[in-house]
Protein backbone atom coordinates (compact mmCIF):
# COMPACT_ATOMS: atom_id res chain seq x y z
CA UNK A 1 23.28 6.04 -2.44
CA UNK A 2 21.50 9.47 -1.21
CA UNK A 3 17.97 8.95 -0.61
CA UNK A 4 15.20 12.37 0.10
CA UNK A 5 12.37 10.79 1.90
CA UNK A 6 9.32 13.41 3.33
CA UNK A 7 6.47 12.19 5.45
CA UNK A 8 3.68 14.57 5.38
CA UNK A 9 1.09 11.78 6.12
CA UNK A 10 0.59 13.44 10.23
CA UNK A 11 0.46 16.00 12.23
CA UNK A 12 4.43 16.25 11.50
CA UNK A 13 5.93 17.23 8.14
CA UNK A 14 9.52 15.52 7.93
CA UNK A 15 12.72 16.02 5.35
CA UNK A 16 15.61 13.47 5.46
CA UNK A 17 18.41 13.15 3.44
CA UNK A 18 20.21 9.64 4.23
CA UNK A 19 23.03 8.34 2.48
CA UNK A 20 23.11 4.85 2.41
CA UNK A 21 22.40 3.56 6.21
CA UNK A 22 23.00 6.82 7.84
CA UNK A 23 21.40 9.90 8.34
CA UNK A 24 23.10 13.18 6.84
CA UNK A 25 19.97 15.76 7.94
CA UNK A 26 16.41 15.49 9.55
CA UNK A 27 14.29 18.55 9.64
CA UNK A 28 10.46 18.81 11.31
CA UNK A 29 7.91 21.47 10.94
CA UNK A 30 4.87 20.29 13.99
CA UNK A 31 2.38 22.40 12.28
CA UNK A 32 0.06 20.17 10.12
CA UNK A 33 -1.90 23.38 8.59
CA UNK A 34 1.24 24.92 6.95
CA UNK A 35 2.87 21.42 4.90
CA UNK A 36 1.80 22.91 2.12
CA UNK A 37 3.69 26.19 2.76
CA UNK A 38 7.11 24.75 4.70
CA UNK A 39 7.29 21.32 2.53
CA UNK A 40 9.85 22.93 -0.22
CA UNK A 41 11.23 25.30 2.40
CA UNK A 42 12.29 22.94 4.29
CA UNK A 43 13.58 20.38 1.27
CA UNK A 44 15.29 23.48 0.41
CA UNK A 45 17.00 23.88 3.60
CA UNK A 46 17.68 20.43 3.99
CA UNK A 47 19.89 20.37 1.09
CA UNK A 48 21.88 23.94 1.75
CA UNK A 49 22.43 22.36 4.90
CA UNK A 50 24.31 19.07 3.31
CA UNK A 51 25.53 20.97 0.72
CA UNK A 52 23.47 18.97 -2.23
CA UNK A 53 20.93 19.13 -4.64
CA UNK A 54 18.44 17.29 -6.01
CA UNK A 55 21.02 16.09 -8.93
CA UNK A 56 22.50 14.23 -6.19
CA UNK A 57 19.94 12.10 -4.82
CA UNK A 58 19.39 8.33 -6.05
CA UNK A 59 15.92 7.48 -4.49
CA UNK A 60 13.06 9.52 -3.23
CA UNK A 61 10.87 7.87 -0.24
CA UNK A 62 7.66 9.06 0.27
CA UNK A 63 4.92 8.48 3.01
CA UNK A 64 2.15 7.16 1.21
CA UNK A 65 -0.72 7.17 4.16
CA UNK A 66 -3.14 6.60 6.27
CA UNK A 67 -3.33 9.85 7.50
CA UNK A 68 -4.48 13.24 6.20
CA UNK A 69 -5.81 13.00 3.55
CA UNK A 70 -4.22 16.35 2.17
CA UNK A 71 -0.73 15.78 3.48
CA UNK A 72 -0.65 12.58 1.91
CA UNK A 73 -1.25 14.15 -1.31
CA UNK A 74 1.00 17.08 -0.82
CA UNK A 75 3.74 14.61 -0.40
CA UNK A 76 3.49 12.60 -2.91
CA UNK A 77 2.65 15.68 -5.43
CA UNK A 78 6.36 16.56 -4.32
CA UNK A 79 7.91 13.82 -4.80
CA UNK A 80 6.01 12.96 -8.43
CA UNK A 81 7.81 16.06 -9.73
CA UNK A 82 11.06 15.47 -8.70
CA UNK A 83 10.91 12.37 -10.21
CA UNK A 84 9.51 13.16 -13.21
CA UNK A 85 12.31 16.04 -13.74
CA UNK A 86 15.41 14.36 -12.63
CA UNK A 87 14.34 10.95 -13.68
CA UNK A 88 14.75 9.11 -9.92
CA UNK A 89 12.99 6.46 -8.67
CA UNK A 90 10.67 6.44 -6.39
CA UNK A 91 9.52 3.86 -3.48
CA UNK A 92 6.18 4.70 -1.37
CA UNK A 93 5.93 3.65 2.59
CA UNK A 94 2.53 3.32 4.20
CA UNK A 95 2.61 5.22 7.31
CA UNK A 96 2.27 2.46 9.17
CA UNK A 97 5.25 0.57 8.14
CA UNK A 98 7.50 3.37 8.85
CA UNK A 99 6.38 3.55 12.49
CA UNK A 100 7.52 -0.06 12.44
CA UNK A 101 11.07 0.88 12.01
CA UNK A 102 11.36 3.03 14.25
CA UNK A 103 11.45 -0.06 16.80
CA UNK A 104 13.10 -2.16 14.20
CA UNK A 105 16.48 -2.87 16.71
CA UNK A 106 14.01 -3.25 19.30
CA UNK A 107 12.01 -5.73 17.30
CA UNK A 108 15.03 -7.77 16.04
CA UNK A 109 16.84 -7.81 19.70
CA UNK A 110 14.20 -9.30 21.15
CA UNK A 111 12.12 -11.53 18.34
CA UNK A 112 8.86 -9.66 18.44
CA UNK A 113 6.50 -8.24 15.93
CA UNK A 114 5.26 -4.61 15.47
CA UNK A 115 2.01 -3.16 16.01
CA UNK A 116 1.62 0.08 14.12
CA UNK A 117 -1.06 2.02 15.58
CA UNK A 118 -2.38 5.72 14.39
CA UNK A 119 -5.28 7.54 15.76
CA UNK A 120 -8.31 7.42 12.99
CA UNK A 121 -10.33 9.46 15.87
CA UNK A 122 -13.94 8.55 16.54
CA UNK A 123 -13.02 5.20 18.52
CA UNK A 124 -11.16 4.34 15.02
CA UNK A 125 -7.62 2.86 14.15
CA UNK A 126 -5.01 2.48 11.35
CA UNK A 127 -3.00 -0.50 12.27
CA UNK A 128 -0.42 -2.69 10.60
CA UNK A 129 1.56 -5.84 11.86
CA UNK A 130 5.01 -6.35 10.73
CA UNK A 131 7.46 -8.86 11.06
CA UNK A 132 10.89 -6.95 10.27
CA UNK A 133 14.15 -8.85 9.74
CA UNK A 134 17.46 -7.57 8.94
CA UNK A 135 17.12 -7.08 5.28
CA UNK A 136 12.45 -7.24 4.92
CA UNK A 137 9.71 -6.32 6.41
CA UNK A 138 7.07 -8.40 6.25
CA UNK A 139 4.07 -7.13 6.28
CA UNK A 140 1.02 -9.57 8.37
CA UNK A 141 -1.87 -7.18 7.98
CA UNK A 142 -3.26 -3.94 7.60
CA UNK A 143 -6.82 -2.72 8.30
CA UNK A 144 -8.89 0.64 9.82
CA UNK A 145 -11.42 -0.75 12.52
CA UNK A 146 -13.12 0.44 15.50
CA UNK A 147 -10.79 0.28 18.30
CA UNK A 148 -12.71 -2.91 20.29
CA UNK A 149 -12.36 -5.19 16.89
CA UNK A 150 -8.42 -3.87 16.34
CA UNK A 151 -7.80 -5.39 19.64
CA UNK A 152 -9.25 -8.43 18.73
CA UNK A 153 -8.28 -8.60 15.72
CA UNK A 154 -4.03 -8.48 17.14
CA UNK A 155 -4.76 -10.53 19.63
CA UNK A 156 -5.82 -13.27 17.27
CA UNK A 157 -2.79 -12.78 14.87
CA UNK A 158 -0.37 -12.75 17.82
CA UNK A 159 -2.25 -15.54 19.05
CA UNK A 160 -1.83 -17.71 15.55
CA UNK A 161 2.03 -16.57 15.31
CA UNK A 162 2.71 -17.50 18.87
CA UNK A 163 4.79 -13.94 19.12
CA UNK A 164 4.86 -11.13 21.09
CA UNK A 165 4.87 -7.38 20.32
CA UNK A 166 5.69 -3.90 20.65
CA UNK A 167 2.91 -1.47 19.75
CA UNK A 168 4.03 1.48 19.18
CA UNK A 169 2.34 5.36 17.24
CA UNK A 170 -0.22 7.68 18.73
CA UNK A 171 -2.96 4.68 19.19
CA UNK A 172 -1.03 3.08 21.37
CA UNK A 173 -0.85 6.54 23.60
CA UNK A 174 -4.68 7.06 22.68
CA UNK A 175 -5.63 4.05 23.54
CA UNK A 176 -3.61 2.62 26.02
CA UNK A 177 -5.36 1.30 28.75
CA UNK A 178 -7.33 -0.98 26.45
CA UNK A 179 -4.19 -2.22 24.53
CA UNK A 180 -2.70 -3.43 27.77
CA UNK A 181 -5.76 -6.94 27.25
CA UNK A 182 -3.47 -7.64 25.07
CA UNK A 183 -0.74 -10.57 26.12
CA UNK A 184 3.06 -10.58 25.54
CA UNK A 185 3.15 -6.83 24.45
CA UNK A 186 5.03 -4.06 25.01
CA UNK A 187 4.68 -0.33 24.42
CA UNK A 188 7.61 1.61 22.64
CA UNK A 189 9.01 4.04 24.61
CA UNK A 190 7.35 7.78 24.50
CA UNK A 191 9.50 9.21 21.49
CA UNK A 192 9.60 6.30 19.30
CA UNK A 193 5.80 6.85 18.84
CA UNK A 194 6.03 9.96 16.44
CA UNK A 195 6.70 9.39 12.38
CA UNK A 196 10.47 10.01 11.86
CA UNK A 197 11.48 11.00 8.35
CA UNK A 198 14.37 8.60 9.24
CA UNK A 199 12.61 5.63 9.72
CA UNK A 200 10.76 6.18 5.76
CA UNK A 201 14.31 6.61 4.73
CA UNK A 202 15.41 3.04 5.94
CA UNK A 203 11.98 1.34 4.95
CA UNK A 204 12.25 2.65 1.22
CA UNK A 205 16.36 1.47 0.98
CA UNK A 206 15.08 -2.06 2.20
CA UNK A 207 12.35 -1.98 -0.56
CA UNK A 208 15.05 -0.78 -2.93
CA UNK A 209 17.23 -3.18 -2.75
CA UNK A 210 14.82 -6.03 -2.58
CA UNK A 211 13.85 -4.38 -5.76
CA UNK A 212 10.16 -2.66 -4.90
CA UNK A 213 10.64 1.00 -6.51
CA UNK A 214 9.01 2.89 -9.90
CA UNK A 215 8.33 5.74 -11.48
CA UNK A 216 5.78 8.38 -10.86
CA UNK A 217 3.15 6.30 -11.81
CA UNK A 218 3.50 3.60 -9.23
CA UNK A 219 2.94 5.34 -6.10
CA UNK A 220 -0.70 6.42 -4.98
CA UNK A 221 -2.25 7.17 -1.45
CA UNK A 222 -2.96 4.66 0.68
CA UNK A 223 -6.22 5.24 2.08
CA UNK A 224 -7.71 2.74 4.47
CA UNK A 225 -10.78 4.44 5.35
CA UNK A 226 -12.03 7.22 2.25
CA UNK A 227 -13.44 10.54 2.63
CA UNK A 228 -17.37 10.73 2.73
CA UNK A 229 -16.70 11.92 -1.06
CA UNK A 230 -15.42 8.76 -1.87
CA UNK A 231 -17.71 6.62 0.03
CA UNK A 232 -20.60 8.38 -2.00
CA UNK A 233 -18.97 7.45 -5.55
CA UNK A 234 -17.94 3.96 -4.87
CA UNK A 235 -21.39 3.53 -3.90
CA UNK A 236 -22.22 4.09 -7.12
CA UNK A 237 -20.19 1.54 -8.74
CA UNK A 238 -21.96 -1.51 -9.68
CA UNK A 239 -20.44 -4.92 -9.72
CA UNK A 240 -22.18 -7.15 -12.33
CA UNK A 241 -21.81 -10.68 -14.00
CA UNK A 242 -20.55 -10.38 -17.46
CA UNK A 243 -21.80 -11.16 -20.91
CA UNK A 244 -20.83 -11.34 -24.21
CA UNK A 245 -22.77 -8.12 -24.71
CA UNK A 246 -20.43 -6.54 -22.18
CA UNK A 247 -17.24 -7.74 -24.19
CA UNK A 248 -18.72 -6.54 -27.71
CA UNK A 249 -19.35 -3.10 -25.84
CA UNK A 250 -15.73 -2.62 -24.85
CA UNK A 251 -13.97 -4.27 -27.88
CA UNK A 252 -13.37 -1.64 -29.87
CA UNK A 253 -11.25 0.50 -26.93
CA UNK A 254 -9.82 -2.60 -24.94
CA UNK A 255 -6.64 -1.89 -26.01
CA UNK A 256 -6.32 1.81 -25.70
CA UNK A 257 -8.74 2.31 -22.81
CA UNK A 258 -8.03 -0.16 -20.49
CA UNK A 259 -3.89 -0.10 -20.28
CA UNK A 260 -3.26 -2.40 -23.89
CA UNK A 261 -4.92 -5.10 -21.99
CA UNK A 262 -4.01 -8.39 -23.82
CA UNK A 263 -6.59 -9.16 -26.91
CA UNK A 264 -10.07 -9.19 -27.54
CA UNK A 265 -10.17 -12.60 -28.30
CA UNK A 266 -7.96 -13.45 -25.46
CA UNK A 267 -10.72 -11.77 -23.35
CA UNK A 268 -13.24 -13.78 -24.91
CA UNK A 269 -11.64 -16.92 -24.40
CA UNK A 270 -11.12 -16.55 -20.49
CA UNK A 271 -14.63 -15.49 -20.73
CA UNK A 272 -16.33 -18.86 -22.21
CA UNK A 273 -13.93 -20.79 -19.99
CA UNK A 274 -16.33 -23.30 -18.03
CA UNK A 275 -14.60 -22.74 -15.15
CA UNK A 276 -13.92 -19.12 -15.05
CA UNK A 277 -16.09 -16.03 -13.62
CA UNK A 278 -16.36 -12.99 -14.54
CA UNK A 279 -17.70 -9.60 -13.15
CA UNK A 280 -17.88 -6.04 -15.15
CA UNK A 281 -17.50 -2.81 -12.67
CA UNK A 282 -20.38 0.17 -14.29
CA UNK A 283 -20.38 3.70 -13.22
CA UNK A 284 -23.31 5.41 -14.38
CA UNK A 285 -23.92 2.97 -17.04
CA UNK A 286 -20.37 3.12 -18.40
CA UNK A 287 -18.23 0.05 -17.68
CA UNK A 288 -15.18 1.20 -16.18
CA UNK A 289 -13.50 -2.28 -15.21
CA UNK A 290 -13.23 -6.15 -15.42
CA UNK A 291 -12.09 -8.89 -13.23
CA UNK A 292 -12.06 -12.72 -13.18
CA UNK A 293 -11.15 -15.44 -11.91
CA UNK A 294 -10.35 -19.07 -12.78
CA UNK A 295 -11.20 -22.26 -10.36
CA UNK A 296 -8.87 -25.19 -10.14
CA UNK A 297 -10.12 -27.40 -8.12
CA UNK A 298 -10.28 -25.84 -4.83
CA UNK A 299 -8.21 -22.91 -5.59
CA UNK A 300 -8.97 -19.54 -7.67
CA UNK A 301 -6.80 -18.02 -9.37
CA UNK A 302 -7.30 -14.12 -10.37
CA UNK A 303 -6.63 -13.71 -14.00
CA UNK A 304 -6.75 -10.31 -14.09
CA UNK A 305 -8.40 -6.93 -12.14
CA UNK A 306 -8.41 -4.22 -15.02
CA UNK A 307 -9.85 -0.53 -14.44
CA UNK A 308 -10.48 1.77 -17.26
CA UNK A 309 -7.23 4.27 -17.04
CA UNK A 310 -9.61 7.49 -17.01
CA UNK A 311 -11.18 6.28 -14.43
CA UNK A 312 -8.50 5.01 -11.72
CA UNK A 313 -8.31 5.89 -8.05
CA UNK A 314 -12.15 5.82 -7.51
CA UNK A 315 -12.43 2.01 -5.72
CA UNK A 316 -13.15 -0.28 -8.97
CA UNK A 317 -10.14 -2.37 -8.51
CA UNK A 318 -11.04 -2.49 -4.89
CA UNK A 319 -14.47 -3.62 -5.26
CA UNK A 320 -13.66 -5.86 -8.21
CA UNK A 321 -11.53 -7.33 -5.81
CA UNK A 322 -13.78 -7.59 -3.13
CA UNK A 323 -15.99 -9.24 -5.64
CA UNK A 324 -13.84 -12.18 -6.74
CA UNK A 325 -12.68 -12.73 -3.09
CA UNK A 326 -16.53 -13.11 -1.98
CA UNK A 327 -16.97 -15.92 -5.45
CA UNK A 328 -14.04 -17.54 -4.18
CA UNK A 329 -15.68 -18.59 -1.44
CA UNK A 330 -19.32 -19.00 -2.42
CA UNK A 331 -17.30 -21.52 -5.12
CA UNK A 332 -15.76 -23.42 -1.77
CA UNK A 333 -11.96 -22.68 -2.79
CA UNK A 334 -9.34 -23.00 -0.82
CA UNK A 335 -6.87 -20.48 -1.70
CA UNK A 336 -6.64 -17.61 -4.40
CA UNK A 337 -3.68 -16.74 -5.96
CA UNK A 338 -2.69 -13.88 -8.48
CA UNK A 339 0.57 -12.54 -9.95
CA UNK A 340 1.89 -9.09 -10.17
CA UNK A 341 4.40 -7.01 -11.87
CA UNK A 342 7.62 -6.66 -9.31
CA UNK A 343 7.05 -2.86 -9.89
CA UNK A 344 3.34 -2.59 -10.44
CA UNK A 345 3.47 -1.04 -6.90
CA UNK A 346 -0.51 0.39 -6.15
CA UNK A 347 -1.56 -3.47 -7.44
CA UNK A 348 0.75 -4.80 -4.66
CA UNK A 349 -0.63 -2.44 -2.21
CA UNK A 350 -3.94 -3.54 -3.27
CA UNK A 351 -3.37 -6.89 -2.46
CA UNK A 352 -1.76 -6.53 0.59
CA UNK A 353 -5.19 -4.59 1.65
CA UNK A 354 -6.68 -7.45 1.42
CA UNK A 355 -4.07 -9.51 3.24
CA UNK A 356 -2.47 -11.16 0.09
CA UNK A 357 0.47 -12.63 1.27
CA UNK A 358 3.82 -12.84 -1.27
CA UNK A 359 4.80 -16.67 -1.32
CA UNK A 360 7.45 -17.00 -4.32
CA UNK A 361 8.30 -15.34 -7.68
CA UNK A 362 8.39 -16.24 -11.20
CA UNK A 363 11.71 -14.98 -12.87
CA UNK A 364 11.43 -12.89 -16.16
CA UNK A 365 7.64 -13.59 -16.79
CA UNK A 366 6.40 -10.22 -17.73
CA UNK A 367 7.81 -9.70 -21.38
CA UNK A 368 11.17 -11.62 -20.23
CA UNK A 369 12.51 -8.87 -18.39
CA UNK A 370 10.57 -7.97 -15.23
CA UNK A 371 9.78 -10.44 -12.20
CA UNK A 372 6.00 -11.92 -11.23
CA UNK A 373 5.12 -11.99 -7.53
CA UNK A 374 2.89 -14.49 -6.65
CA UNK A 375 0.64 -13.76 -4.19
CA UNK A 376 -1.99 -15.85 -1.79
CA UNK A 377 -4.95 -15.37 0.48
């Protein structure tokens, strides 16, 4: 299997072409004001070079974010239209998680998990904790915080894992002296700590073959802390209780305006279930979303998060989420579990925002053919 994977996520624009485990080119343009001009260039090159086209290539990888906020886009504009022409899936890496394997040996050799680390400037960082094994990476957590609480914050996880660590990325250069509080890690050496088009490769063939991959629809960017834009428009989404005003309201485009969600009547049942809650999402008086939940003794169970499809990518799913999280625990659960699509990758990425953690799978349960993660917080 041939797989293109570009990171255009940093300061660094990178092209690999990998065939199965090893790596066939790597090209690197360190200019981050010109990915928009050397991105195809380069691909270009890339494949004169190895003497292939994009007819040959099985999988496209593509860096998915944190980072700039137009290089992630460029990126994954790319890689959208190749798959859309040739027909190839696609798997999307956080930026974080391919740092991670660039220390993956390291990790494995000597039993340690991996702190990603990228500058967010301002006192800010991206990071993500991984626990990689030969054939997953598993991924602990993944937040943007001011540099004081992301300390904290690994040196409770490490703490409650009883592991040790290798940080490795630009925050671990930037911030350095403070990360050295932390007990039982380890900084990666100096040239591990730059995003390698390599590294995506290898993350996306794991994913692959543990079945994680789409089409151009299932890959979005990853953006842990939003542009002021964005911050000013999710503002303006309102989370309210719903009523059987709201459902009446929506009835008539429920199934061609929110994704074919189930029924109307299905809806309504969920709805008048004693022990169910449900919240409507509003942006400027139009309801763009729904999400509830279902309580079982001490555990809630999300029965659905569904976002109006003209209005996606603007935070309703994330603050419906936020939503049922903060019921959960005003209602005393326990737990809160969901289930997702194997493939319904920006859901899974949502979840694992939030620190969802995968904990089984139910075979065949979406229209007998494709796979149900469950998922727990």
């Amino acid at each position: 299997m041939k797989i293109l994977a570009i990171d255009t996520s940093s300061k660094r624009c990178s092209v690999s072409i990998m065939e199965d485990n090893e790596k066939i080119i790597e090209l690197y343009n360190d200019d981050e004001k010109t990915h928009s001009v050397k991105l195809m260039p380069m691909i270009d090159n890339a494949f004169k070079t190895a003497n292939l086209t994009l007819n040959d290539i099985s999988l496209l990888v593509c860096s998915i974010g944190p980072g700039s906020f137009t290089g992630v886009r460029i990126g994954i504009s790319t890689v959208k239209a190749f798959a859309d022409v040739k027909n190839i899936p696609i798997v999307g890496i956080s930026s974080l998680e391919g740092l991670a394997y660039n220390v993956k040996e390291l990790a494995l050799s000597t039993n340690s998990f991996v702190v990603s680390l990228i500058d967010a400037k301002n006192n800010n960082a991206y990071c993500g904790i991984y626990d990689l094994s030969k054939n997953n990476c598993k991924q602990i957590c993944i937040f943007a915080k001011d540099i004081d609480t992301t300390v904290n914050n690994i040196k409770e996880i490490l703490q409650k894992y009883n592991k040790n660590a290798i940080l490795v990325g630009d925050g671990s250069i930037v911030y350095h002296d403070l990360l050295t509080s932390i007990p039982n890690c380890t900084f990666a050496p100096n040239e591990e700590n730059i995003q390698k088009g390599i590294s995506f490769a290898k993350a996306g063939l794991i994913k692959y073959r543990n079945g994680i991959y789409g089409d151009s629809n299932t890959i979005s960017p990853l953006y842990l802390k939003k542009s002021q834009a964005e911050r000013a428009l999710q503002e303006k989404i309102q989370i309210q209780k719903m009523t059987a005003e709201d459902i009446d309201a929506i009835s008539s485009i429920l199934t061609s305006d929110f994704d074919k969600f189930w029924s109307v009547d299905t809806l309504k049942n969920d709805f008048e279930n004693e022990n169910s809650t449900y919240f409507i999402a509003k942006l400027d008086d139009e309801i763009v979303g729904f999400a509830g939940i279902l309580k079982i003794c001490d555990e809630a169970n999300i029965m659905n998060i569904v976002t109006k499809i003209n209005k996606r990518n603007l935070g309703v799913a994330n603050k419906l989420l936020e939503k049922l999280i903060n019921t959960a625990k005003e209602q005393n659960c326990k737990s809160i579990t969901l289930e997702v699509n194997e493939h319904n990758n920006i859901a899974i990425h949502l979840y694992e925002k939030f620190n969802f953690k995968r904990i089984g799978l139910r075979k065949k349960y979406y229209n007998n053919t494709d796979d149900a993660i469950i998922m727990s917080l």
